[in-house]
N, C-alpha and C. Protein backbone atom coordinates (compact mmCIF):
# COMPACT_ATOMS: atom_id res chain seq x y z
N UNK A 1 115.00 120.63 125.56
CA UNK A 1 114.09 119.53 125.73
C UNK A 1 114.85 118.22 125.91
N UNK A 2 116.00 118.01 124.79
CA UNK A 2 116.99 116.88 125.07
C UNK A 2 117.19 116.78 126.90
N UNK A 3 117.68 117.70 127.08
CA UNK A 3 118.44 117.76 128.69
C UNK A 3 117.21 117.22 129.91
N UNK A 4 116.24 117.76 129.32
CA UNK A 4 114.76 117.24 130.35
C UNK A 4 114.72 115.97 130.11
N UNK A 5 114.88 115.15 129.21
CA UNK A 5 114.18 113.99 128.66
C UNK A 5 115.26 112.77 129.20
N UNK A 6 116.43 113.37 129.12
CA UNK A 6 117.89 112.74 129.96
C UNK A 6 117.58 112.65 131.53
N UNK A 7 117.47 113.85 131.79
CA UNK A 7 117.56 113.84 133.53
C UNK A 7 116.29 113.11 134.26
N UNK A 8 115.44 112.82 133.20
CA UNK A 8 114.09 113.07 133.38
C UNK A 8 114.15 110.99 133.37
N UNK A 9 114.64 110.66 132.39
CA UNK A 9 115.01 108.98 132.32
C UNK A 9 115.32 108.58 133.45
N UNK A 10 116.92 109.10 133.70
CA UNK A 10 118.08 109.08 134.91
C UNK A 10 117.03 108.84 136.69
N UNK A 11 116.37 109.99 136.43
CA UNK A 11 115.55 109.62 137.37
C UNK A 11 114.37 108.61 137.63
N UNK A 12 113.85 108.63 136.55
CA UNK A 12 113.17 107.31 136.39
C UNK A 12 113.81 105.60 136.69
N UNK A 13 114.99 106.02 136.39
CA UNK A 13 115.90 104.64 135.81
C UNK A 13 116.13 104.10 137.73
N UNK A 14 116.29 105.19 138.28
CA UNK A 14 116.65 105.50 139.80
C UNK A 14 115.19 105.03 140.70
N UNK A 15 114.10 105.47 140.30
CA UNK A 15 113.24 105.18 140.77
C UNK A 15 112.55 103.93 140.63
N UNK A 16 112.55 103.33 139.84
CA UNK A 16 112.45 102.11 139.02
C UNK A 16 113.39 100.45 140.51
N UNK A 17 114.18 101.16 140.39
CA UNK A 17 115.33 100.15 141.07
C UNK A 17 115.48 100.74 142.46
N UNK A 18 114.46 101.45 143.42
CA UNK A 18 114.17 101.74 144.65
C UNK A 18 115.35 102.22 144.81
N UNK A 19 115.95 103.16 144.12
CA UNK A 19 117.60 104.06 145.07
C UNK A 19 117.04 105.06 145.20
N UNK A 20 117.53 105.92 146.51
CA UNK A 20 117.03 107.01 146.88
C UNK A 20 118.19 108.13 146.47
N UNK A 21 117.78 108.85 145.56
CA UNK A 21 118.40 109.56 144.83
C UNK A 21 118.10 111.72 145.09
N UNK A 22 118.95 112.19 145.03
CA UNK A 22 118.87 113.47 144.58
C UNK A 22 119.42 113.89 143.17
N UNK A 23 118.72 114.98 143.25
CA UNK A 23 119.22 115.24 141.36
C UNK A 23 119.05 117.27 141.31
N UNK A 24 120.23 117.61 140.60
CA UNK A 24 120.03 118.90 140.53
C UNK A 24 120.75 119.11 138.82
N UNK A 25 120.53 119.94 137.73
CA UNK A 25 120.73 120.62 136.72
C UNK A 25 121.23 122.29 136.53
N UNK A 26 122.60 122.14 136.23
CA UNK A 26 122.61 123.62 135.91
C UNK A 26 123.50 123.81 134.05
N UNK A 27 123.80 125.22 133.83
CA UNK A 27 123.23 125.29 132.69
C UNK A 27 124.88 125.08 132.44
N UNK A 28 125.63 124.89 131.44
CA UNK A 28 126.91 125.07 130.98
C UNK A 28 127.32 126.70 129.92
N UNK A 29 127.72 127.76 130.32
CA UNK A 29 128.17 128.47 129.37
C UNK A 29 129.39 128.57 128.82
N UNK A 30 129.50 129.25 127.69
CA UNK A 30 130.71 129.12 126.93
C UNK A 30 131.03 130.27 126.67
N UNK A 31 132.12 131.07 126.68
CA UNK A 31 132.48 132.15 126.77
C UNK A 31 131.48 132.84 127.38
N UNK A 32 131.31 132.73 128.66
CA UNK A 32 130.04 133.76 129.76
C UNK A 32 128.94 133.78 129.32
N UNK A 33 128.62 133.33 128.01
CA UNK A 33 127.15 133.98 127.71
C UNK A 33 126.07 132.67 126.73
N UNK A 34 126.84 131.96 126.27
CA UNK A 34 126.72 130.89 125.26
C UNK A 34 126.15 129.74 125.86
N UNK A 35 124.87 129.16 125.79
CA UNK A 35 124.44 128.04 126.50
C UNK A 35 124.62 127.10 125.52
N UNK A 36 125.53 125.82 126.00
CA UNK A 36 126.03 124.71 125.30
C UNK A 36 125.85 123.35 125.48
N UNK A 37 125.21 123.52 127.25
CA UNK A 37 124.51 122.07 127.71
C UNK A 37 123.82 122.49 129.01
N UNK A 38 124.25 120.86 130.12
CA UNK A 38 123.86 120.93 131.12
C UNK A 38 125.06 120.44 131.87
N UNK A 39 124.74 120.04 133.17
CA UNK A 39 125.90 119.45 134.10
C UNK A 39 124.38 118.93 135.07
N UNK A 40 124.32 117.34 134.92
CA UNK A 40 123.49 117.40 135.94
C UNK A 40 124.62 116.28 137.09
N UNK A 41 123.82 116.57 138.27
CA UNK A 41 124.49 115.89 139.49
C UNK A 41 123.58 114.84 140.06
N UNK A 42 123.71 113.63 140.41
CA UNK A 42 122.41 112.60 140.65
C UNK A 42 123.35 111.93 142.02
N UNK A 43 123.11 111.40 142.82
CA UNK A 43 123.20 110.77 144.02
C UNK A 43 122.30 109.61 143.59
N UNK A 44 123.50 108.32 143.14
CA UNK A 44 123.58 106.90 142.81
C UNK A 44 123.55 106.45 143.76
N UNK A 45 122.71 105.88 144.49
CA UNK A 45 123.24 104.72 145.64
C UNK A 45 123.96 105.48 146.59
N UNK A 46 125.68 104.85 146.26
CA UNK A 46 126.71 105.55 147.21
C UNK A 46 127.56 106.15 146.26
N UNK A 47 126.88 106.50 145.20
CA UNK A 47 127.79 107.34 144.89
C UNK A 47 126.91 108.89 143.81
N UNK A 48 128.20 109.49 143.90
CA UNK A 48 128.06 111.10 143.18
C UNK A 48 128.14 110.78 142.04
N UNK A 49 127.04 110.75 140.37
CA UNK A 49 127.53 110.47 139.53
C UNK A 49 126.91 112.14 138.85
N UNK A 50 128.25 112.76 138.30
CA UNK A 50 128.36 114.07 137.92
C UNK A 50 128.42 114.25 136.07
N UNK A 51 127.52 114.20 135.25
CA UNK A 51 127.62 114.08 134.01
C UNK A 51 127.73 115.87 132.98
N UNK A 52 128.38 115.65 132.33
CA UNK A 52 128.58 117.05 131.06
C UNK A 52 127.51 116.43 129.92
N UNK A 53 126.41 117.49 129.34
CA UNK A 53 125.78 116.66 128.23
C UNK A 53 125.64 118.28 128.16
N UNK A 54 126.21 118.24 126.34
CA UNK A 54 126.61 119.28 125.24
C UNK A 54 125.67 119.31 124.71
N UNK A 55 125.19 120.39 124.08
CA UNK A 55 123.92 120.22 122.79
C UNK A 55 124.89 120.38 121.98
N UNK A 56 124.36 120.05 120.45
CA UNK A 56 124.43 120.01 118.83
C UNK A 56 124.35 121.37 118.77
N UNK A 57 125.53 121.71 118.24
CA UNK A 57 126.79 121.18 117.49
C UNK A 57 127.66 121.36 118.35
N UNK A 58 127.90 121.53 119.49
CA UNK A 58 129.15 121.76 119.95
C UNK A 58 129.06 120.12 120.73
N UNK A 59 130.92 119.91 120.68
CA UNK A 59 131.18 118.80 121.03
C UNK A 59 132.13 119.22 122.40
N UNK A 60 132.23 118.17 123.36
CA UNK A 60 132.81 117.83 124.64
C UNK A 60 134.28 117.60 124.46
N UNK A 61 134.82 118.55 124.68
CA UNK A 61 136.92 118.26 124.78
C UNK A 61 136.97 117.79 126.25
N UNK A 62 138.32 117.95 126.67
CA UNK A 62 138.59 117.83 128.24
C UNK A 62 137.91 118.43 129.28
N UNK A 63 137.49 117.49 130.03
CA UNK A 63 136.76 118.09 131.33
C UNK A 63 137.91 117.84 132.85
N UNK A 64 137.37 118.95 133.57
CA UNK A 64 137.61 118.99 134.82
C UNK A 64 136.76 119.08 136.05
N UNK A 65 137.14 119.17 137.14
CA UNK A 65 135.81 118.96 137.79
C UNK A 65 136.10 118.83 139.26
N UNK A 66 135.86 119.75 140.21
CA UNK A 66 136.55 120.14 141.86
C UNK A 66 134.67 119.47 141.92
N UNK A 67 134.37 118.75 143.42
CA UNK A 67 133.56 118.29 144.29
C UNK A 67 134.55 118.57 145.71
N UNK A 68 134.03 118.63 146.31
CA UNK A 68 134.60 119.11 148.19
C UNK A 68 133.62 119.55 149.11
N UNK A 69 134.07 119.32 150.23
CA UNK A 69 133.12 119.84 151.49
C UNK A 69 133.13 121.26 151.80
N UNK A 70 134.23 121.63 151.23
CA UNK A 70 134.15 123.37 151.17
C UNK A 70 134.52 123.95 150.01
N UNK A 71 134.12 125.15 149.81
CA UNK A 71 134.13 126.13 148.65
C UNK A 71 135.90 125.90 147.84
N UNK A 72 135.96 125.82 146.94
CA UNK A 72 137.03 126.13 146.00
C UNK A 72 137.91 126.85 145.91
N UNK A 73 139.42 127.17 146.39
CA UNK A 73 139.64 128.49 146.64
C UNK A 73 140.93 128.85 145.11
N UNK A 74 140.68 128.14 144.30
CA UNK A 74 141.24 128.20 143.00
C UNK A 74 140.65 127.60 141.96
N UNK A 75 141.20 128.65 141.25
CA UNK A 75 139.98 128.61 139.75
C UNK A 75 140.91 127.86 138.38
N UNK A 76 142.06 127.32 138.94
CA UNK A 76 142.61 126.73 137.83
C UNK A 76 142.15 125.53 137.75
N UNK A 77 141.45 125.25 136.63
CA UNK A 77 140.83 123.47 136.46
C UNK A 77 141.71 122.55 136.48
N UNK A 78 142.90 122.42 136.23
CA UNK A 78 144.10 121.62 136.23
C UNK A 78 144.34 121.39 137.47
N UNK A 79 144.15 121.78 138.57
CA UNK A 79 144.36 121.30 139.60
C UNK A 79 142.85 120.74 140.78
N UNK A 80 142.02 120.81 140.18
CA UNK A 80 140.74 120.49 140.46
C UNK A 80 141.26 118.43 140.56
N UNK A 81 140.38 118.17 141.69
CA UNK A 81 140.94 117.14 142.08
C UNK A 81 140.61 115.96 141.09
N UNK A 82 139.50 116.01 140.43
CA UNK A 82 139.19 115.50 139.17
C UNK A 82 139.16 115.66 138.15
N UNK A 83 140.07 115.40 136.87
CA UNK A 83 140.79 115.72 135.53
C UNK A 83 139.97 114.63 134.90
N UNK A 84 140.28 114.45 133.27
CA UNK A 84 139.72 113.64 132.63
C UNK A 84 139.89 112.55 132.80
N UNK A 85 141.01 111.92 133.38
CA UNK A 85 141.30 110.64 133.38
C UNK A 85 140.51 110.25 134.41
N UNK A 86 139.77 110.85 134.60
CA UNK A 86 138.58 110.06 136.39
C UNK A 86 137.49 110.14 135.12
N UNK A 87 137.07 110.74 134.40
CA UNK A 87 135.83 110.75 133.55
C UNK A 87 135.98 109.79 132.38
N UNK A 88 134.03 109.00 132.00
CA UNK A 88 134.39 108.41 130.68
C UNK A 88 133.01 109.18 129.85
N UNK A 89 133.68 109.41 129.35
CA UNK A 89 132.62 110.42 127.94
C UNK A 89 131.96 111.08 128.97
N UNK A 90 132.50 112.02 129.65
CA UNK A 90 132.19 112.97 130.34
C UNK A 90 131.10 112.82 131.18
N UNK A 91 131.10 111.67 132.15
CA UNK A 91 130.73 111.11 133.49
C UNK A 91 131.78 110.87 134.46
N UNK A 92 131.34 112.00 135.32
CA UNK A 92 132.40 111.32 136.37
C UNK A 92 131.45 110.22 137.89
N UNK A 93 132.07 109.06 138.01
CA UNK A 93 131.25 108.63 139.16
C UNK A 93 132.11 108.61 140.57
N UNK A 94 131.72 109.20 141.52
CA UNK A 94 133.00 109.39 142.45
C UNK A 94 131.63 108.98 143.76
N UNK A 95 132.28 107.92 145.30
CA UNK A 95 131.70 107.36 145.61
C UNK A 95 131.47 108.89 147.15
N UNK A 96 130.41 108.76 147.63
CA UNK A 96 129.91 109.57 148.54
C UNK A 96 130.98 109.60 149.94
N UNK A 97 131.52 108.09 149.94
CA UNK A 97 132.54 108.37 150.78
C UNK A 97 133.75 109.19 150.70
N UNK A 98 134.13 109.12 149.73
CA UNK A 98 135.34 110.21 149.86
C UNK A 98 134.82 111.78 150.30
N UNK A 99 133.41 112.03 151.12
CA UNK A 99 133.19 113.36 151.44
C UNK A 99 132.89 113.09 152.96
N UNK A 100 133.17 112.16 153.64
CA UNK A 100 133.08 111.79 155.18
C UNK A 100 131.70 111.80 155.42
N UNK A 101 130.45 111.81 154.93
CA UNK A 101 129.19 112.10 155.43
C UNK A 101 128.63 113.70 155.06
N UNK A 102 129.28 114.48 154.48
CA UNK A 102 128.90 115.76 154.06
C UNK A 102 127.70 115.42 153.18
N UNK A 103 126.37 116.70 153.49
CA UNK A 103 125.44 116.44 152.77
C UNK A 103 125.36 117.97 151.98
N UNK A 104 126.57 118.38 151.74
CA UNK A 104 126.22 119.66 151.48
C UNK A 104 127.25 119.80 150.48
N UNK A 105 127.81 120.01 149.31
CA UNK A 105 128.99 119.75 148.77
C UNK A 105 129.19 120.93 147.76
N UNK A 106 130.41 121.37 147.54
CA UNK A 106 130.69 122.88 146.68
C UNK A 106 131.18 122.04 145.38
N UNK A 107 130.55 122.58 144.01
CA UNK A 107 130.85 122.27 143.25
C UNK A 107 130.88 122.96 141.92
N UNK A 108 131.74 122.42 141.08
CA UNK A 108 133.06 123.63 140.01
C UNK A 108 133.34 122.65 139.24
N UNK A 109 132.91 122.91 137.43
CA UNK A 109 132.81 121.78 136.88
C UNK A 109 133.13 123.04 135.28
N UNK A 110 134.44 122.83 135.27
CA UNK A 110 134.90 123.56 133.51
C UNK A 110 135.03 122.13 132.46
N UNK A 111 135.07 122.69 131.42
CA UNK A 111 135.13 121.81 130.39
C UNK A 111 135.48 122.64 128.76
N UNK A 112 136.16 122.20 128.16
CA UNK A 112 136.21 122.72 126.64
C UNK A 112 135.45 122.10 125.54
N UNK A 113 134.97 123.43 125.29
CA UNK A 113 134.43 123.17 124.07
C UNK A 113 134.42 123.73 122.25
N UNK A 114 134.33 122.99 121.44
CA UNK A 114 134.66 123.09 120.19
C UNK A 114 133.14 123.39 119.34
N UNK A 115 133.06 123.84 118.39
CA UNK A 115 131.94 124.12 117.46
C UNK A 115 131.95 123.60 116.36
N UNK A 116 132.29 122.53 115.04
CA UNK A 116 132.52 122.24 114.41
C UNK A 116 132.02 123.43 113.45
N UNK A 117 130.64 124.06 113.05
CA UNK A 117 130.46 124.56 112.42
C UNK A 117 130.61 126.19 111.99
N UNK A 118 132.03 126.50 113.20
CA UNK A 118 132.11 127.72 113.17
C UNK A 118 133.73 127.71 112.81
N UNK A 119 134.35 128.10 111.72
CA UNK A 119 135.55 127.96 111.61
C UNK A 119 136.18 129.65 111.51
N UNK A 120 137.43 129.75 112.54
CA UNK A 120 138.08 130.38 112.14
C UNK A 120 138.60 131.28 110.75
N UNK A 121 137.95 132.01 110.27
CA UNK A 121 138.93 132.48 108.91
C UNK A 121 140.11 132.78 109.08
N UNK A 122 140.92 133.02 109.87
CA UNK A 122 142.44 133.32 109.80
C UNK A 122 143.07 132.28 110.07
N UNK A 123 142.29 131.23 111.40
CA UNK A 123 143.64 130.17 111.53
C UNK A 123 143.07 129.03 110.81
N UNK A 124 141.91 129.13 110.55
CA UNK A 124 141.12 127.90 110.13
C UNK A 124 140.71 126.50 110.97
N UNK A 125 140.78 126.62 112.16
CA UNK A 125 140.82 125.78 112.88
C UNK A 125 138.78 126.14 113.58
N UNK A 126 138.42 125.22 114.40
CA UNK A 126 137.35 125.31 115.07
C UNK A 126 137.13 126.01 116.18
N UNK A 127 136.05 126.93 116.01
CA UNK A 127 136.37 127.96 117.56
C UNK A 127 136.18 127.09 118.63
N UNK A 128 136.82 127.36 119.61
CA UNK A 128 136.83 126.66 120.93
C UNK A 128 136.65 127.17 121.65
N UNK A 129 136.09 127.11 122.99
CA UNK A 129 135.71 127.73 124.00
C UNK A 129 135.96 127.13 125.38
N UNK A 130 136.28 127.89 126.30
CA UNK A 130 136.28 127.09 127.91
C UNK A 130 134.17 127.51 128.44
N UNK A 131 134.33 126.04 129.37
CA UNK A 131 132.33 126.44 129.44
C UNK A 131 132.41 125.90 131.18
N UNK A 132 131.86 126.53 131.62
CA UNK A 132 131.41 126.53 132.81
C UNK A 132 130.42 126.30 133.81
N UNK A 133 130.04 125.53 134.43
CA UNK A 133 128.82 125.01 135.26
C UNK A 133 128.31 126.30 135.93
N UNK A 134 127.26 126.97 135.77
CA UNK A 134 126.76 127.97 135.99
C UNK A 134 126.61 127.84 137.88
N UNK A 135 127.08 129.00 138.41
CA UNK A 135 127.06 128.70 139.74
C UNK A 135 126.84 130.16 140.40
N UNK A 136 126.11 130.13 141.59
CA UNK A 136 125.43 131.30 142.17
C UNK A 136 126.88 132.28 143.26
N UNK A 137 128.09 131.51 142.72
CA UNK A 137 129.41 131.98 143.84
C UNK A 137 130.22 132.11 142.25
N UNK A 138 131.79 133.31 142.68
CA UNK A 138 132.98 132.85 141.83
C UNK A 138 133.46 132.73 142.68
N UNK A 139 134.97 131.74 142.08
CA UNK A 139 135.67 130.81 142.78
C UNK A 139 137.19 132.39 143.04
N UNK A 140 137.45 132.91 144.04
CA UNK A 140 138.33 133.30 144.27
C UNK A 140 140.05 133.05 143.70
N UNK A 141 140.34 133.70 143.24
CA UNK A 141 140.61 135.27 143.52
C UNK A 141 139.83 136.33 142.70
N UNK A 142 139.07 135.93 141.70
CA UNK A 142 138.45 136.75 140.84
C UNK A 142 139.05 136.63 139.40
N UNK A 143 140.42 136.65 138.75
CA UNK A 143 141.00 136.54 137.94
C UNK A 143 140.03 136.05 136.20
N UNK A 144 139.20 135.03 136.36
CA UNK A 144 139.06 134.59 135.46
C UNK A 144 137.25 134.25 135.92
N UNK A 145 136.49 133.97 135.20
CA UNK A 145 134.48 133.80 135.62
C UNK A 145 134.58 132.32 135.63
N UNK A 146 135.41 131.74 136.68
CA UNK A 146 135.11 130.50 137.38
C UNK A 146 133.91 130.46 138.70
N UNK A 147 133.31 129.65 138.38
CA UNK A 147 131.92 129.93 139.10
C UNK A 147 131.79 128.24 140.04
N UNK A 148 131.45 128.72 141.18
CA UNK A 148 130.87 127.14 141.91
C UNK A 148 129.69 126.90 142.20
N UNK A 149 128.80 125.88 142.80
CA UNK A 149 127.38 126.01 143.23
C UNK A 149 127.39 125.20 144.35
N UNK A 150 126.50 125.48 145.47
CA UNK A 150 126.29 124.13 146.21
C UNK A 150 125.10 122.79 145.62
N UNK A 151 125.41 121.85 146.14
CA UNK A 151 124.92 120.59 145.84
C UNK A 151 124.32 119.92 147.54
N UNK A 152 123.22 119.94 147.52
CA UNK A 152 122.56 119.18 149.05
C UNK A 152 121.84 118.16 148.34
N UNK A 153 122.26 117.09 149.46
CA UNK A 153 121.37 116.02 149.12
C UNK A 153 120.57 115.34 150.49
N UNK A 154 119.31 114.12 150.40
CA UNK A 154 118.91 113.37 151.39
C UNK A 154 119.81 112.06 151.41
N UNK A 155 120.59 111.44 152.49
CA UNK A 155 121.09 110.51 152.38
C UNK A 155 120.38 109.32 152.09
N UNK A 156 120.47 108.72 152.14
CA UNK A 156 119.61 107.46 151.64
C UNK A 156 118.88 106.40 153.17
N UNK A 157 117.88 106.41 153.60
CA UNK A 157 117.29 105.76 154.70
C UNK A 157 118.03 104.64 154.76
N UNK A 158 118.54 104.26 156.58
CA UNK A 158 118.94 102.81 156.40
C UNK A 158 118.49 101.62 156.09
């Protein structure tokens, strides 16, 4: 309900101030099966603003985050063209131009996550997990359940 009530503002907030916006939601899992948030994608103006929002109790570690005009052809997040240092509290805003006019965009969005309330008995530390933007493709070679989705949007009328 949190995640509706967010995306659900976002768009309002958009509509409110006449920007012509697209908006899409997909789910975040954590170890393949574990739903832990959302990842929604909104078309700002001129720009792509790509947000991670975690439910309670799990909290947001390092994010990564591939956007491109074509599919992904590696699943290591470390080399995904956007690392944390492009994100602030897990928003990334990246401007529509850096995709030449593409209205169609492949997108691959990992992130770690922690549980505070689940502790390890042997190491004692917090279980952690890698979580993934749920996506209808995996990202080649297969190796690991890195997943991408497409993203279409309406450009904005002149």
């Amino acid at each position: 309900m949190k995640k509706f009530i967010v995306l659900s503002m976002i768009l309002l907030m958009l509509a409110g101030f006449g920007i012509t916006s697209s908006a899409t939601e997909v789910t975040l899992y954590a170890d393949q099966v574990i739903d832990v948030g959302t990842l929604t994608v909104v078309v700002d103006g001129d720009n792509l603003v790509v947000t991670y929002l975690i439910d309670s109790p799990w909290i947001l570690g390092e994010t990564h985050l591939y956007v491109g005009t074509s599919a992904p052809t590696k699943s290591a997040p470390g080399r995904f063209p956007y690392g944390p240092e492009y994100a602030v509290d897990g928003v990334y805003t990246i401007p529509l131009a850096d995709f030449g006019g593409a209205t169609i965009l492949y997108i691959a969005a990992q992130a770690e996550v922690e549980n505070p309330e689940e502790i390890d008995p042997v190491t004692l530390l917090l279980r952690e997990e890698t979580t993934w933007a749920y996506g209808e493709n995996q990202i080649p070679p297969g190796k690991n359940w890195a997943m991408y989705f497409t993203f279409t949007y309406v450009p904005p009328s002149p």
